[in-house]
Protein backbone atom coordinates (compact mmCIF):
# COMPACT_ATOMS: atom_id res chain seq x y z
CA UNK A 1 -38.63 -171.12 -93.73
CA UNK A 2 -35.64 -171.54 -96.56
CA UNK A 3 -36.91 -173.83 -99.33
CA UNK A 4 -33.70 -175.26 -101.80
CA UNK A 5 -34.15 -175.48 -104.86
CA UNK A 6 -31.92 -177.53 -107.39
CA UNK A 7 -31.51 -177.15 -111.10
CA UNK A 8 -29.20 -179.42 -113.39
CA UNK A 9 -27.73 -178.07 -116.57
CA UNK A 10 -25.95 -181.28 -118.23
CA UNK A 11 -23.90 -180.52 -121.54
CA UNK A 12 -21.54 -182.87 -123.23
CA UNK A 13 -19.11 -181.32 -121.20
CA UNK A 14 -19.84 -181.04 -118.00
CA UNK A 15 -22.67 -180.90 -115.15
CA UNK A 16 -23.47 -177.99 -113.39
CA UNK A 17 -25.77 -178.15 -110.55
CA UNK A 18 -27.22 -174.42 -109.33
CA UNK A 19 -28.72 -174.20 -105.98
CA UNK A 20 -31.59 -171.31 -105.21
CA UNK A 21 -32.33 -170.88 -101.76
CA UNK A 22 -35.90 -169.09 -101.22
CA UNK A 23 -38.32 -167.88 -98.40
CA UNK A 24 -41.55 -169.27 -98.69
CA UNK A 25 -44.25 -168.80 -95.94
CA UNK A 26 -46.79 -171.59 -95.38
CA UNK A 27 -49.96 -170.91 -93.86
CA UNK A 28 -52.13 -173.56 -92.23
CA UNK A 29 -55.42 -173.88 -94.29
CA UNK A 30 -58.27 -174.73 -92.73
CA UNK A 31 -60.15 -178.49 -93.90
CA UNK A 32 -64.15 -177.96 -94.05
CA UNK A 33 -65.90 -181.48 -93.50
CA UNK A 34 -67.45 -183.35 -96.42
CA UNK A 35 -70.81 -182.14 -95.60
CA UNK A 36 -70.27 -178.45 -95.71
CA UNK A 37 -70.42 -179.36 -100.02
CA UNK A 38 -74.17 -178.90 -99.17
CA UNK A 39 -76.75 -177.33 -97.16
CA UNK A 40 -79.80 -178.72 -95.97
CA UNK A 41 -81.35 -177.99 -99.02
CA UNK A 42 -81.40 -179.68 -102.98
CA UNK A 43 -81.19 -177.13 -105.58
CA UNK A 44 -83.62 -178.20 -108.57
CA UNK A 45 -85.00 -176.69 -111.52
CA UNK A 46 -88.53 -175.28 -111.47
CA UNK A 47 -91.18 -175.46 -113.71
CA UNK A 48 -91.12 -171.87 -114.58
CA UNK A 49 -87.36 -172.59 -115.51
CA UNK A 50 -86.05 -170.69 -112.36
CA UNK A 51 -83.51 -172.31 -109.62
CA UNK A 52 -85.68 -173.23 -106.44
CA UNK A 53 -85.24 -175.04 -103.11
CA UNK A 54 -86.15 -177.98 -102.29
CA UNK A 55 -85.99 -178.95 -98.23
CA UNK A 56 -84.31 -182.54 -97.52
CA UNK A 57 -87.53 -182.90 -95.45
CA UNK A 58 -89.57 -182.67 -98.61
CA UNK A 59 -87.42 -184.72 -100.43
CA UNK A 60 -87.75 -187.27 -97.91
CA UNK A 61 -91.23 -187.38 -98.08
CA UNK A 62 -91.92 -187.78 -101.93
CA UNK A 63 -89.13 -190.85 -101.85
CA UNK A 64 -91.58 -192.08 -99.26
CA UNK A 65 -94.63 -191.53 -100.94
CA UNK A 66 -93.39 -192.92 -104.14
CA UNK A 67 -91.71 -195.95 -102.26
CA UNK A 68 -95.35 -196.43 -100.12
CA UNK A 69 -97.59 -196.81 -103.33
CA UNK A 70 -95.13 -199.27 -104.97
CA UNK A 71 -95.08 -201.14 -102.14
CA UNK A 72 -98.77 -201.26 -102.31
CA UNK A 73 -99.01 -201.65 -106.11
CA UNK A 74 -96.70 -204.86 -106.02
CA UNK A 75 -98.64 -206.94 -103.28
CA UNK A 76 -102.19 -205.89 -104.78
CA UNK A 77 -100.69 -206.22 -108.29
CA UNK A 78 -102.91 -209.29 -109.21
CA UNK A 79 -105.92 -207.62 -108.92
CA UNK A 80 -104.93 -204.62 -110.34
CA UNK A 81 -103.99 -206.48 -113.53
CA UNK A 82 -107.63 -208.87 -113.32
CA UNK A 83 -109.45 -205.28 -113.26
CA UNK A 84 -107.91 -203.19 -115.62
CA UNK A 85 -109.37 -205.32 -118.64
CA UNK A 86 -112.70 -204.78 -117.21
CA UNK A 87 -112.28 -201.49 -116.69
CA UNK A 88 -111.04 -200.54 -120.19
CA UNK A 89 -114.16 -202.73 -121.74
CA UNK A 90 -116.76 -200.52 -119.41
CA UNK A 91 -115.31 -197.50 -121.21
CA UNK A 92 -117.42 -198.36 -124.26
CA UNK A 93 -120.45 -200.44 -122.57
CA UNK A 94 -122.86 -199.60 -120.03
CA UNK A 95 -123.60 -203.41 -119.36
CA UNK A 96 -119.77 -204.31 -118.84
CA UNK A 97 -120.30 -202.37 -115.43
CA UNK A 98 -123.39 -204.37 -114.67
CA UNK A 99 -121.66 -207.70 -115.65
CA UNK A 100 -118.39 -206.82 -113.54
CA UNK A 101 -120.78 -206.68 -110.72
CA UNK A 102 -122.45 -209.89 -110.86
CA UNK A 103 -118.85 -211.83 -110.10
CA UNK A 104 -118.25 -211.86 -106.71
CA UNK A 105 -114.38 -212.19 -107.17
CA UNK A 106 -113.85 -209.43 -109.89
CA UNK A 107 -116.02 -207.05 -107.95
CA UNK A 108 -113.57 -207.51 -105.23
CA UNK A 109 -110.58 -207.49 -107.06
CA UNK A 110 -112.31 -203.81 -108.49
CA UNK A 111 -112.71 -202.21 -105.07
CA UNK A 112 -109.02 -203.08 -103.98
CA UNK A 113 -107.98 -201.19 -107.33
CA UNK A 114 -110.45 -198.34 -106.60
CA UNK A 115 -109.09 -197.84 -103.45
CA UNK A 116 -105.70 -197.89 -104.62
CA UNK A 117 -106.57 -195.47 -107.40
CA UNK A 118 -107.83 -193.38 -104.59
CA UNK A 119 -104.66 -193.13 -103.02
CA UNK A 120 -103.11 -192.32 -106.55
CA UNK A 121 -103.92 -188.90 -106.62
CA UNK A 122 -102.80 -187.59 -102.99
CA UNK A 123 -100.26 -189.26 -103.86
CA UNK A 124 -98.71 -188.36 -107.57
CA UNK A 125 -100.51 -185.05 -107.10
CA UNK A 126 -98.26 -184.07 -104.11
CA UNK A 127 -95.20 -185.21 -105.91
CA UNK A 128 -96.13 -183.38 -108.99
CA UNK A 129 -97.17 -180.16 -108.11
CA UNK A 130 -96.69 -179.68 -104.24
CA UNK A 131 -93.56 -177.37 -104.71
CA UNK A 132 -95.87 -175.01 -107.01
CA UNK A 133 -98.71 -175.21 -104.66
CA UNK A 134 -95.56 -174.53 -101.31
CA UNK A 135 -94.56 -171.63 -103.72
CA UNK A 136 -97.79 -169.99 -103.59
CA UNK A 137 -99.40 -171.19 -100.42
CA UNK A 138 -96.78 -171.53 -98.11
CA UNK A 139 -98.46 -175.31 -97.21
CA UNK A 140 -95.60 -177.84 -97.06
CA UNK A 141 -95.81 -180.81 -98.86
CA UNK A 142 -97.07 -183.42 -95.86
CA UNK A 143 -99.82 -181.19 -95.07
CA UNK A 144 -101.00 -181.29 -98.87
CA UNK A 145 -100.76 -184.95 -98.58
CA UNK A 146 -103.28 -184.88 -95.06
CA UNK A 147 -105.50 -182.52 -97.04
CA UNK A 148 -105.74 -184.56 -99.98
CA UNK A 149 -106.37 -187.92 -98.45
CA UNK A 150 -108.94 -185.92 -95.81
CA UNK A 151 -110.69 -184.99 -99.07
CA UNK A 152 -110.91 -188.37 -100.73
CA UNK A 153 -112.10 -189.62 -97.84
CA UNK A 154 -114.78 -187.48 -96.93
CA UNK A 155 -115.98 -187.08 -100.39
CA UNK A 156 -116.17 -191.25 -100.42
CA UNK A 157 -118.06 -191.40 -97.17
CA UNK A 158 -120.35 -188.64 -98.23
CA UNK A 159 -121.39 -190.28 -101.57
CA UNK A 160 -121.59 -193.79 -100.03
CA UNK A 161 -124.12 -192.03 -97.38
CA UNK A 162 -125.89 -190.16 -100.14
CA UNK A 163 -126.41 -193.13 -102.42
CA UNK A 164 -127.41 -195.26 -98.93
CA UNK A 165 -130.10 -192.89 -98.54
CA UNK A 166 -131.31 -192.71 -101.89
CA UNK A 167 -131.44 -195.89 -101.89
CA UNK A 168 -133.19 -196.74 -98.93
CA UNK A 169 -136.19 -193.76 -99.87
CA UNK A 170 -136.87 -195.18 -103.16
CA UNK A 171 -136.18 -198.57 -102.34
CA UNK A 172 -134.34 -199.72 -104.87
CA UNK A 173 -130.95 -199.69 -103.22
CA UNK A 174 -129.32 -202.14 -105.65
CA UNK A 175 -129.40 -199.30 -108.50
CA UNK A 176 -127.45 -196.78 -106.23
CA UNK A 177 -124.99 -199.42 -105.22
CA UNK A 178 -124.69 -200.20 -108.96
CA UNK A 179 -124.10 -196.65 -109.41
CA UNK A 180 -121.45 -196.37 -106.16
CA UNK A 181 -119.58 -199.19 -108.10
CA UNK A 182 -119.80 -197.44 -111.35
CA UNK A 183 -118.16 -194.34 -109.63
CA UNK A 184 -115.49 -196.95 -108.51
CA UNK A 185 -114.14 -197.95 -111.98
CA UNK A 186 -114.54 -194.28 -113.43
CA UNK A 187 -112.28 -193.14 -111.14
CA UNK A 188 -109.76 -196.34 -111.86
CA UNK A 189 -110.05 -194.84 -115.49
CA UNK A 190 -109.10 -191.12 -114.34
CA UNK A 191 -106.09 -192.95 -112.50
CA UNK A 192 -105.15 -194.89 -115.87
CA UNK A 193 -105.14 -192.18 -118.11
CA UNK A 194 -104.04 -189.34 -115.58
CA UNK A 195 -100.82 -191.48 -115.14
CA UNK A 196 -99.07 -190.29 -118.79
CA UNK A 197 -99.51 -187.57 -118.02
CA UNK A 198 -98.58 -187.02 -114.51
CA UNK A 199 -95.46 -188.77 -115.37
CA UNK A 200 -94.51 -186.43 -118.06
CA UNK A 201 -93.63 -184.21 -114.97
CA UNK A 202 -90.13 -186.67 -114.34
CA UNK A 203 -89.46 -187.51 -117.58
CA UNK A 204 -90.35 -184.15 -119.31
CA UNK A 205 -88.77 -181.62 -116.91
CA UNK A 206 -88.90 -178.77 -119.46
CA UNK A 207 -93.08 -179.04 -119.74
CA UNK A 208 -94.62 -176.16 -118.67
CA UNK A 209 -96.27 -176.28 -116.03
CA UNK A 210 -99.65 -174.67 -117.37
CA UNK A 211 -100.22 -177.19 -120.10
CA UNK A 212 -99.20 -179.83 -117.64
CA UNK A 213 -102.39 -178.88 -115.03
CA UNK A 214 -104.61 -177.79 -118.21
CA UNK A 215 -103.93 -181.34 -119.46
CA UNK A 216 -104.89 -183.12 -116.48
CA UNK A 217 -108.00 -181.47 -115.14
CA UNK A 218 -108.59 -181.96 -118.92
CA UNK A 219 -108.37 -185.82 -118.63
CA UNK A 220 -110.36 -185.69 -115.57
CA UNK A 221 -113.30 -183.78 -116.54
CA UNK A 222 -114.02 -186.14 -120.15
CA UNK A 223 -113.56 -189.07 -117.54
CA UNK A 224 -116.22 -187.73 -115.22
CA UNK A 225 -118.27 -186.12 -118.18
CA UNK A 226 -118.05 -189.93 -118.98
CA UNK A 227 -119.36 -190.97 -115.35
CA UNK A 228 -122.45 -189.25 -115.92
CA UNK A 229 -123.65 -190.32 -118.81
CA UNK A 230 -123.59 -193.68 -117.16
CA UNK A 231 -125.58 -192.70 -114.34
CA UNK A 232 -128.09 -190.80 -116.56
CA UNK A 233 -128.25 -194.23 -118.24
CA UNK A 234 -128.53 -196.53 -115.06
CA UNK A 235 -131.62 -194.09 -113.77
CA UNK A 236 -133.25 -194.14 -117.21
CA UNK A 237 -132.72 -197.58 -118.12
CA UNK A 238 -134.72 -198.49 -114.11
CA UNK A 239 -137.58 -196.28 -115.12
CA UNK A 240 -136.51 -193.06 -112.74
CA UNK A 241 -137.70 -189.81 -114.29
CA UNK A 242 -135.23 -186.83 -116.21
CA UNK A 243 -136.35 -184.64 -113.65
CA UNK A 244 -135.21 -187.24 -110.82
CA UNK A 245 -131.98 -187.46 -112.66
CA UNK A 246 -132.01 -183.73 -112.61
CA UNK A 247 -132.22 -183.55 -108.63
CA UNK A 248 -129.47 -186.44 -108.27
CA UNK A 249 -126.87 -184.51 -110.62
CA UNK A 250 -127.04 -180.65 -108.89
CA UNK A 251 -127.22 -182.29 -105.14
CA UNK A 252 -125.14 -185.23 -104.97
CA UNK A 253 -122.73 -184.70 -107.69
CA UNK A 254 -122.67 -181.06 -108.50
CA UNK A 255 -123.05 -179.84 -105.23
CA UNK A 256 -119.46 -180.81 -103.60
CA UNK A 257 -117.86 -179.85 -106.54
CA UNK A 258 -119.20 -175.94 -106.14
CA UNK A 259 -118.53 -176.41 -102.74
CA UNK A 260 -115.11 -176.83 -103.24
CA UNK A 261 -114.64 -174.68 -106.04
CA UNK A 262 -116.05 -171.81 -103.80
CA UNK A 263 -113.71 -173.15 -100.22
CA UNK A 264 -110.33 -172.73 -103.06
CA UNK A 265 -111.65 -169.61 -104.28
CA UNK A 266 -112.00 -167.50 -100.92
CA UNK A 267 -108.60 -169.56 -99.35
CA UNK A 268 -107.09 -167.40 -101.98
């Protein structure tokens, strides 16, 4: 179609007005919707400083995650702040976690906080590290997540059987209980001090992700080192032999871990 075109040329004379007539051809361009911007996945950056995708389905379920355990820290947030004192007083004293146990009320306050802790690490651990684990593995995140909190959960029901049993053959079963509990606000520390650092993931994108794991099985290790040395103290201190000690350490504590260790090992 013809498109005119005018130009004015004004002197102090005169106007002049110039008309251009032109061809122009217009071609009907296609509008893509609004959500053709993006696919169904988020690019992010990795930790190996490579672009990677993350699925919208993934994404969805770390909002989730994170949203579920504030939920549950805000009602239960009462207790978690009565037990943390506790908890950071036990770090230097055997007999704080024999005094926490003879309230009724902070002893309950400390297994609502241990079992919260206990859902910390499916938790944060998924969020932090689940794409490098998907990258390698091929496991989404959700089934990381089951796997986790399958673990956590067997490993608690095997040690509450273990120290039921021990308990019941030497008949003494308030020193295993004791020693249940003390496992309780160990791993409340490993959830306290695990949390820097598992947050340095968000707010320190650029950490690599070698000192980041390095760092926290670090942390963990010193707190369970930690754990122990206060169960070497509990069976000492109610007359139980080092040899008895010896027996307790390789099957009930030392044992799942090398059982683990070995079920990662030929997975890969």
């Amino acid at each position: 179609m013809q498109i005119r075109d005018t130009i004015t040329i004004t002197d102090s004379l005169s106007s002049r007005f110039i008309v251009f007539e032109r061809e122009q051809v217009f071609t009907a361009r296609k509008v893509l919707p609004v959500d053709s911007l993006w696919n169904t996945t988020v690019i992010s950056q990795s930790h190996m400083g490579k672009i990677r995708e993350i699925s919208t389905g993934e994404s969805y379920l770390e909002s989730s995650l994170i949203l579920l355990f504030i939920i549950i820290t805000l009602f239960f947030f009462r207790e978690i702040l009565n037990t943390i004192p506790s908890i950071f007083k036990s770090l230097l004293s055997h007999k704080e976690h024999v005094r926490l146990e003879e309230k009724l009320s902070a002893s309950t306050q400390r297994n609502i906080t241990a079992l919260i802790a206990a859902l910390f690490f499916p938790i944060f651990l998924t969020i932090t590290i689940g794409d490098t684990v998907s990258a390698y593995s091929g496991i989404p995140g959700w089934l990381q997540f089951v796997f986790g909190l399958g673990l956590v959960i067997a490993y608690w029901v095997f040690k509450s059987l273990v120290l039921k049993f021990l308990g019941w053959i030497t008949k003494n079963k308030h020193i295993f209980n004791l020693i249940g509990k003390i496992g309780y606000n160990h791993l409340i520390m490993a959830a306290l001090f695990s949390t820097p650092i598992l947050l340095s993931r968000f707010f320190i994108p650029e950490l690599e992700f070698s000192l980041f794991y390095k760092l926290l099985i670090y942390c963990i290790v010193l707190i369970y080192a930690l754990y122990l040395i206060r169960v070497y103290q509990t069976i000492i201190i109610n007359r139980f032999s080092h040899i008895f000690y010896i027996v307790y350490l390789c099957s009930v504590e030392l044992l799942p871990i090398a059982l683990f260790a070995n079920f990662l090992l030929s997975y890969q």
